[in-house]
C-alpha atoms as a PDB file:
ATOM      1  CA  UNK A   1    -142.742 -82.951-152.550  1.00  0.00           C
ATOM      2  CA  UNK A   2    -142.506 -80.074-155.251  1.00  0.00           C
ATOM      3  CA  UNK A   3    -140.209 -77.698-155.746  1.00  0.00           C
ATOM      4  CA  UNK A   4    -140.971 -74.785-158.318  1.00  0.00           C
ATOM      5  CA  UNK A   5    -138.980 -73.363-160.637  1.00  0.00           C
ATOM      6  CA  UNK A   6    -136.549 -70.233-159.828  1.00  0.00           C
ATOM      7  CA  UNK A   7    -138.416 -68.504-162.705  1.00  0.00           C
ATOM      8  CA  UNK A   8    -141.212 -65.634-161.194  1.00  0.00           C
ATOM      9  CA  UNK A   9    -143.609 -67.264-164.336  1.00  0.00           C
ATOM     10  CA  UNK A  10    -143.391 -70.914-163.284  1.00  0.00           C
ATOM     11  CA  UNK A  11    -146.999 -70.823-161.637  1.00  0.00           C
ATOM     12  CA  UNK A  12    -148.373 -69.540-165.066  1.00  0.00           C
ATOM     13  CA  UNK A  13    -146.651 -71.800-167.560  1.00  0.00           C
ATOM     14  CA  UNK A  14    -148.370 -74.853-165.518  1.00  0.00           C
ATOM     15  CA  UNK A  15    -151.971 -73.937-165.419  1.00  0.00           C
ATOM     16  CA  UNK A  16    -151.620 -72.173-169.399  1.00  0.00           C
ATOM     17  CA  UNK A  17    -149.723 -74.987-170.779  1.00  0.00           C
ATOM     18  CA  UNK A  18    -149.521 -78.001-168.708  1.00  0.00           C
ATOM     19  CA  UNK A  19    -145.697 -78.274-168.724  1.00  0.00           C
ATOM     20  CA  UNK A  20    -143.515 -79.773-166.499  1.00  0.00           C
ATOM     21  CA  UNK A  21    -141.930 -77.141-164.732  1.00  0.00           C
ATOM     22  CA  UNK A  22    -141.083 -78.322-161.389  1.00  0.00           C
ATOM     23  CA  UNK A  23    -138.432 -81.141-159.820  1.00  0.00           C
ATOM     24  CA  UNK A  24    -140.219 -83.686-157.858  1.00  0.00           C
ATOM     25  CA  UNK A  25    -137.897 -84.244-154.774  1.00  0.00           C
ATOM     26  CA  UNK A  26    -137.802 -87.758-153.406  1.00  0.00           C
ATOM     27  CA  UNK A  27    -134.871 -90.288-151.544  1.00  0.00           C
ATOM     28  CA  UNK A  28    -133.444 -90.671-155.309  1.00  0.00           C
ATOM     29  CA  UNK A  29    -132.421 -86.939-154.762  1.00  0.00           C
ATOM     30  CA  UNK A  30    -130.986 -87.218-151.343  1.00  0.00           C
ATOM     31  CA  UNK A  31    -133.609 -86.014-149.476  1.00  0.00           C
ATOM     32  CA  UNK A  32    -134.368 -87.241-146.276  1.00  0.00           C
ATOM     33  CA  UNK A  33    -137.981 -89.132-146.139  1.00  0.00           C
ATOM     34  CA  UNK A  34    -138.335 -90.734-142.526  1.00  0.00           C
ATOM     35  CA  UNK A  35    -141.080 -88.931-140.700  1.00  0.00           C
ATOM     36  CA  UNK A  36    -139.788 -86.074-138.173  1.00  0.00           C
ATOM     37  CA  UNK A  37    -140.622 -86.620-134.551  1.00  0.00           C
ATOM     38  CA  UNK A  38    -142.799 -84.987-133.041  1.00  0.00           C
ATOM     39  CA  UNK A  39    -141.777 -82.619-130.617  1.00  0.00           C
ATOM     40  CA  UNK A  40    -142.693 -82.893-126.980  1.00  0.00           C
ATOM     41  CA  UNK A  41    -144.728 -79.684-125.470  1.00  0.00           C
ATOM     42  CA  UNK A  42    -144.110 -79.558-121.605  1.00  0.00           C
ATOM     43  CA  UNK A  43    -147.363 -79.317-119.312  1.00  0.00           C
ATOM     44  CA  UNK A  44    -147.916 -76.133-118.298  1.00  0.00           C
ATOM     45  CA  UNK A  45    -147.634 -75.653-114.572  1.00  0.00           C
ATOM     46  CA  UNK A  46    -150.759 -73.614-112.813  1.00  0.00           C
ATOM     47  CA  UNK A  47    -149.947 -70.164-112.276  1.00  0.00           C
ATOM     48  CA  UNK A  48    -150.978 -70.248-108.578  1.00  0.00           C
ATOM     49  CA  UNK A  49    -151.668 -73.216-106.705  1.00  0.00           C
ATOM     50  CA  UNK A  50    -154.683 -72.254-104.075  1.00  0.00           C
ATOM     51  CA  UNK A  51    -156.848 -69.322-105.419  1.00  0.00           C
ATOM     52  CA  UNK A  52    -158.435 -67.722-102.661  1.00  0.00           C
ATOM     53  CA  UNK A  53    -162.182 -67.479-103.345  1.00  0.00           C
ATOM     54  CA  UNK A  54    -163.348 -63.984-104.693  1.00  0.00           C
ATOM     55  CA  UNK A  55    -166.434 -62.299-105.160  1.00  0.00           C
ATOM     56  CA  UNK A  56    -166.580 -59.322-107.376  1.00  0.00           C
ATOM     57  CA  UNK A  57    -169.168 -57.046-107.109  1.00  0.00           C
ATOM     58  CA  UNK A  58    -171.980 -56.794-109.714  1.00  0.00           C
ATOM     59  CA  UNK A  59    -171.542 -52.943-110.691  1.00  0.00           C
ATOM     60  CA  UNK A  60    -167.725 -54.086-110.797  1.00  0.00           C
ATOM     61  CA  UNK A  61    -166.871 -51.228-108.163  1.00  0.00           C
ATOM     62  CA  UNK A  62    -163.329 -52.580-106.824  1.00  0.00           C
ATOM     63  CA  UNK A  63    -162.469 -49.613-104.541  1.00  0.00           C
ATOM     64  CA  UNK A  64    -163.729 -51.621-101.247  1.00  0.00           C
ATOM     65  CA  UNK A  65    -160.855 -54.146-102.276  1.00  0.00           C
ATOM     66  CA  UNK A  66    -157.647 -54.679-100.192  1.00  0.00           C
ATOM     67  CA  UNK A  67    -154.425 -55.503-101.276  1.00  0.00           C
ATOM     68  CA  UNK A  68    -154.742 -59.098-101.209  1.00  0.00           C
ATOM     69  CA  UNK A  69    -158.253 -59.337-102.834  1.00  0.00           C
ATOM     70  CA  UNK A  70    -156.432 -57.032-105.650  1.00  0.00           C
ATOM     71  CA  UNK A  71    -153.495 -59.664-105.869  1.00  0.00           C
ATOM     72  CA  UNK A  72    -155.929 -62.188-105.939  1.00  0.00           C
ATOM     73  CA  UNK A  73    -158.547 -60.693-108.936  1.00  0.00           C
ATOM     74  CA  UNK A  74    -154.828 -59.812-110.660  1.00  0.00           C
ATOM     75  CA  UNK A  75    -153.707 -63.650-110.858  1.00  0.00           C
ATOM     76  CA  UNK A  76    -157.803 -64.684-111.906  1.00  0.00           C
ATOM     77  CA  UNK A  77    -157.339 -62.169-115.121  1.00  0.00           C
ATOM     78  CA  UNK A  78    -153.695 -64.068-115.390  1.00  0.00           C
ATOM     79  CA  UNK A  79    -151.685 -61.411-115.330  1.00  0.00           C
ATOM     80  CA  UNK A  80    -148.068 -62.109-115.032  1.00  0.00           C
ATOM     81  CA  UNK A  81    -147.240 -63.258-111.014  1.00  0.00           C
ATOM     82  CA  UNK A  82    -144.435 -60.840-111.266  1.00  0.00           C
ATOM     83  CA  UNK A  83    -146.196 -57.713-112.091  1.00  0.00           C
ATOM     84  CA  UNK A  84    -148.962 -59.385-109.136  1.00  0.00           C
ATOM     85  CA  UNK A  85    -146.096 -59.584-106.774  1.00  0.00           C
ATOM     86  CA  UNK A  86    -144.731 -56.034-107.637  1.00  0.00           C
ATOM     87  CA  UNK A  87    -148.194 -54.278-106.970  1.00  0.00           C
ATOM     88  CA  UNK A  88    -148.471 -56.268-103.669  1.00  0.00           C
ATOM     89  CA  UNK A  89    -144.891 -54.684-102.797  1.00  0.00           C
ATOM     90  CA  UNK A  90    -146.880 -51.137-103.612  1.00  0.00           C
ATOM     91  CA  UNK A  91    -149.913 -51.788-101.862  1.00  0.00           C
ATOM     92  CA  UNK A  92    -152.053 -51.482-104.821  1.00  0.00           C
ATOM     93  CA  UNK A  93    -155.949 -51.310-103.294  1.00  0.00           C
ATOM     94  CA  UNK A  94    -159.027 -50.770-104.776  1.00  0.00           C
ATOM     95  CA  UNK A  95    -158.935 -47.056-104.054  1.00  0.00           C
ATOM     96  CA  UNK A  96    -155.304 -47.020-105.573  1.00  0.00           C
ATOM     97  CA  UNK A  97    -156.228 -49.112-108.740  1.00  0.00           C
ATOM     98  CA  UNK A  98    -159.225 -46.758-109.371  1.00  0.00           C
ATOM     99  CA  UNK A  99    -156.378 -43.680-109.757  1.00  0.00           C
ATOM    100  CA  UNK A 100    -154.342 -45.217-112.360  1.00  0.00           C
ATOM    101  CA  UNK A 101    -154.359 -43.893-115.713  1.00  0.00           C
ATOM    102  CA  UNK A 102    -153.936 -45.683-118.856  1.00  0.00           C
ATOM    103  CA  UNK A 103    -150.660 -44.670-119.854  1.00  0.00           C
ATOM    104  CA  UNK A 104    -149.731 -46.226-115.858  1.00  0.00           C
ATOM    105  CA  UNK A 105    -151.950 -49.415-116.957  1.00  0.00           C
ATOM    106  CA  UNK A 106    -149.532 -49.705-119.809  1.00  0.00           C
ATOM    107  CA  UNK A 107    -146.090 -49.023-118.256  1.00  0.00           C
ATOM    108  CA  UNK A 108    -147.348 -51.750-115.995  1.00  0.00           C
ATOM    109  CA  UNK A 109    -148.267 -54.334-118.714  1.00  0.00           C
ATOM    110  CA  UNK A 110    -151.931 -54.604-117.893  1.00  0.00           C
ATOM    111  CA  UNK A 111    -153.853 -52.524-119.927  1.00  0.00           C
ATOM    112  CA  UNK A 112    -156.253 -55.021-121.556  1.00  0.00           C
ATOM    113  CA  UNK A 113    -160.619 -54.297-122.328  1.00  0.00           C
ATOM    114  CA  UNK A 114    -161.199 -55.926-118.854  1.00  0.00           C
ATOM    115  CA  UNK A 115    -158.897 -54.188-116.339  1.00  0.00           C
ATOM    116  CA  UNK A 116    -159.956 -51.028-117.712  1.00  0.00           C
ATOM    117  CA  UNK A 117    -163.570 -52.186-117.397  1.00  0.00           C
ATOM    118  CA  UNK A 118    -163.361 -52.586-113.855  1.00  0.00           C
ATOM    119  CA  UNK A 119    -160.612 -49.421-113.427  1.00  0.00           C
ATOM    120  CA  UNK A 120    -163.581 -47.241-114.943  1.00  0.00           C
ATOM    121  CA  UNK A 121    -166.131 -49.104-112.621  1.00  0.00           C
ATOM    122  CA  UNK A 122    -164.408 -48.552-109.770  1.00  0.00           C
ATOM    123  CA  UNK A 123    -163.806 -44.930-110.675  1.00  0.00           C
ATOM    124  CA  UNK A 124    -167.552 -44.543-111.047  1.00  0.00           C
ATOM    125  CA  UNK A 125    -168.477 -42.830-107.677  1.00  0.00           C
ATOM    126  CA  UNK A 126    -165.461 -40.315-108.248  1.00  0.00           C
ATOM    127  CA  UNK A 127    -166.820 -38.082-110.740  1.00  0.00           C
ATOM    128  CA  UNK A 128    -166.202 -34.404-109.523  1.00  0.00           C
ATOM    129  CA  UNK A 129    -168.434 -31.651-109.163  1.00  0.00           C
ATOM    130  CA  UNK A 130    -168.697 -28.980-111.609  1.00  0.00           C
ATOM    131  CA  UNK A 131    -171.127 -26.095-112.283  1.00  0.00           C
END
């Protein structure tokens, strides 16, 4: 191991004039050499055990979605089962999740590229007339 020198021009004085300006740290130093152990990374448990099967639509229009199916396509984009859990609690639908805005998607924790992807393709058939 090598341990530069306090001074800011340590780096420079080696490669200009090939001087030794570093402290080569070994056992003779009292530094510890046996190898660290590695540390031990717990499995990571599923987030849900059974996923129910779903089929999304291929313009990505989620309106015709109950609550479930929304719980369900909410725990497939692995959002957090407590968020999941809270919009079950508020009924979220399809016809709900079409409604939200971005700064709800946010407050929420689940404003990513592909919820709003399907938010704005469920939202599709709701344009408003004007003239």
């Amino acid at each position: 191991k090598i341990r530069a020198s306090p001074t800011s021009s340590a780096a420079s004085r080696i490669s200009k004039n090939r001087t030794r300006s570093y402290e080569v740290i070994g056992p003779q130093n009292g530094m510890n050499t046996a190898p660290l152990a590695t540390p031990t990374v717990p499995a990571r448990a599923p987030m849900f055990v059974d996923p129910t099967p779903l089929v999304i639509p291929k313009d990505g229009n989620l309106q015709g979605f109950s609550v479930d199916e929304m719980a369900a396509f909410f725990r497939y984009m692995r959002i957090n089962e407590e968020i999941v859990q809270r919009l079950q609690r508020k009924e979220l639908d399809g016809r709900k999740f079409a409604k939200l805005k971005d700064s709800t998607l946010e407050d929420l924790q689940i404003k990513n590229p592909i919820i709003l992807h399907f938010r704005d393709r469920s939202n599709k058939g709701r344009t408003s007339f004007m003239l």
